[in-house]
Protein backbone atom coordinates (compact mmCIF):
# COMPACT_ATOMS: atom_id res chain seq x y z
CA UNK A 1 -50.02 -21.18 -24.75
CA UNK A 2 -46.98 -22.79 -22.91
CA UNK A 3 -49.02 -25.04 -21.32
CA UNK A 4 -50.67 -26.43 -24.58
CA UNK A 5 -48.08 -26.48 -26.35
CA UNK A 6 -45.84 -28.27 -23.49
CA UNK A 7 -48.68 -30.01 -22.19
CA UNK A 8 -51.06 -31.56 -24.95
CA UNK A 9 -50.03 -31.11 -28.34
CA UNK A 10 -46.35 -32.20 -27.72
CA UNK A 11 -47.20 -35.18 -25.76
CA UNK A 12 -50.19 -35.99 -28.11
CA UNK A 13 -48.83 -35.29 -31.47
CA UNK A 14 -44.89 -35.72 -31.76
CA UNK A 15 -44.57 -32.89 -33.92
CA UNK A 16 -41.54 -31.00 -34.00
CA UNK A 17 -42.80 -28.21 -35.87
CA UNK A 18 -45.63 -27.13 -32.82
CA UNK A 19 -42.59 -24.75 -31.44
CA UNK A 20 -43.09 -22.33 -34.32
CA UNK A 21 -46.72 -22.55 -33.69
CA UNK A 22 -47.87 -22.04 -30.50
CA UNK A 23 -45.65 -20.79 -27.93
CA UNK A 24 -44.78 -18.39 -24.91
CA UNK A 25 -44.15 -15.08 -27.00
CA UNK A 26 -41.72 -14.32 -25.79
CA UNK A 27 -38.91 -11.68 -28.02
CA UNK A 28 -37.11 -14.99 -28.86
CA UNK A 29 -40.09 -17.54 -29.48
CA UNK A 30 -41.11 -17.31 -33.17
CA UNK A 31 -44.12 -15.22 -34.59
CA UNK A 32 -47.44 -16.48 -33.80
CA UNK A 33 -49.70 -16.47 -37.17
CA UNK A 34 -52.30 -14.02 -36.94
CA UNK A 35 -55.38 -16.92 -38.07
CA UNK A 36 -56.59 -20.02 -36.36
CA UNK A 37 -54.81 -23.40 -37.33
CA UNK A 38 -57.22 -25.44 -39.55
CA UNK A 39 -57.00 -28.94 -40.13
CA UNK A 40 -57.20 -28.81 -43.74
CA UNK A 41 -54.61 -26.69 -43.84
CA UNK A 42 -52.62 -27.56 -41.34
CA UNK A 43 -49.39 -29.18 -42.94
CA UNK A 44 -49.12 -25.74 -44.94
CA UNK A 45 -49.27 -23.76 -41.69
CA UNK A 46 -47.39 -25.35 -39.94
CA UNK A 47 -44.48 -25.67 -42.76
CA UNK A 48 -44.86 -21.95 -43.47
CA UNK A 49 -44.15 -20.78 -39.61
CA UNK A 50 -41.41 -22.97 -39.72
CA UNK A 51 -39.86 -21.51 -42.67
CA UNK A 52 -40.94 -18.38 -41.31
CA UNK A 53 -38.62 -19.11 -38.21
CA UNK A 54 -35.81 -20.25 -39.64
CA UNK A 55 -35.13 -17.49 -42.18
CA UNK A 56 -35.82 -14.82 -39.48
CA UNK A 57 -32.25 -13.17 -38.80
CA UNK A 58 -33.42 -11.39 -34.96
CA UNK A 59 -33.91 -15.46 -34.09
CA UNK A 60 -31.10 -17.79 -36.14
CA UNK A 61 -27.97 -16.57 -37.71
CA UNK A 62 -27.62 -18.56 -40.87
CA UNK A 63 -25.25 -15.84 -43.29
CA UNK A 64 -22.25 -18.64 -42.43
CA UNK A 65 -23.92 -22.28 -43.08
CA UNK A 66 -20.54 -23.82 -42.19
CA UNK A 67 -20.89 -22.20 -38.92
CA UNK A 68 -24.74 -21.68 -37.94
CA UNK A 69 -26.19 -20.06 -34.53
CA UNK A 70 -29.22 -21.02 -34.14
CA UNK A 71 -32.33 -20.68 -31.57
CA UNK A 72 -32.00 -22.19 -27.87
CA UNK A 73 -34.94 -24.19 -28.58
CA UNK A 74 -33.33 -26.25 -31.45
CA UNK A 75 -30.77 -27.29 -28.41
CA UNK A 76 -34.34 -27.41 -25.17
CA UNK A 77 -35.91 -29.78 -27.53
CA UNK A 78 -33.53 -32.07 -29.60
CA UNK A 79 -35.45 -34.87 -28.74
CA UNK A 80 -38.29 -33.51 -30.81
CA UNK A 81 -36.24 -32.47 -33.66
CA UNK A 82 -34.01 -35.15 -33.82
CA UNK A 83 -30.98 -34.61 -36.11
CA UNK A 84 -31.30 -30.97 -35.97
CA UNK A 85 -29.03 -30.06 -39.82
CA UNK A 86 -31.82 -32.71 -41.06
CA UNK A 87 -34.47 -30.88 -39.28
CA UNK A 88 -33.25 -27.42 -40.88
CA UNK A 89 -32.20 -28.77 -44.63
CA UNK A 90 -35.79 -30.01 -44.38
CA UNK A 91 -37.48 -26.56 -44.04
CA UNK A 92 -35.03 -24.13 -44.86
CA UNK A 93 -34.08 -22.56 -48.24
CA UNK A 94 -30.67 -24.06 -48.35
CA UNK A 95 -28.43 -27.26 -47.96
CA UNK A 96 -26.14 -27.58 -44.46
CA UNK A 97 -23.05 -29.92 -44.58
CA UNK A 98 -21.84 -30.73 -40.99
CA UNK A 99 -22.09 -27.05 -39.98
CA UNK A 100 -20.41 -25.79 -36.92
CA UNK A 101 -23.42 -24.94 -34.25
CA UNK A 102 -23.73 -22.56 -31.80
CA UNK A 103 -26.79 -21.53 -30.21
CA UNK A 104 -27.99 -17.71 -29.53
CA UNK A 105 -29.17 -16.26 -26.17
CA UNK A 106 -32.67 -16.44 -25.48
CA UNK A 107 -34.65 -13.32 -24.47
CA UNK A 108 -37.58 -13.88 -22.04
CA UNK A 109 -38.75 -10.42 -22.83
CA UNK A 110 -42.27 -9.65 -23.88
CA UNK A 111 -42.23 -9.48 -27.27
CA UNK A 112 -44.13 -6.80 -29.13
């Protein structure tokens, strides 16, 4: 999966949101969704592991939005995200203002 998603998608497709899609699974790599990705549905998948990602508190501390801690990846792979607080007011449930950012340790563990 690293390989794809380092390999072909991101070079082929410029999209930002692959890193909540398809990934190393590792503890701190976001859940992989239990169905195939299908074109038709695609956006919505992809959207919905996003969301999925940001809200989930073992991967991105966001109780303090003036002073967020977020996942290593957001700081890997700025280049694909761009203006990360745009990135995250995009997809997440709330509105940041110039937060304070700090990223969390990254486990390399197995996950589960």
């Amino acid at each position: 999966l690293n390989d794809i998603e380092h390999k072909k998608i991101r070079k082929t497709f410029q999209e930002p949101r692959i890193h909540f899609a398809v990934n190393c699974a590792s503890k701190s790599c976001p859940v992989l969704l239990n169905q195939p990705y299908i074109p038709k549905i695609l956006e919505t998948q992809l959207s919905r592991q996003t969301k999925i990602f940001l809200n989930d508190k073992s991967k991105n501390d966001l109780s303090d939005l003036s002073h967020i801690k977020i996942s290593q990846l957001f700081n890997w792979y700025q280049n694909d995200f761009g203006d990360i607080v745009e990135f995250i007011n995009k997809y997440g449930d709330f509105e940041l203002d110039h937060p304070k950012i700090d990223y969390l340790p990254y486990s390399w563990e197995l996950n589960e």
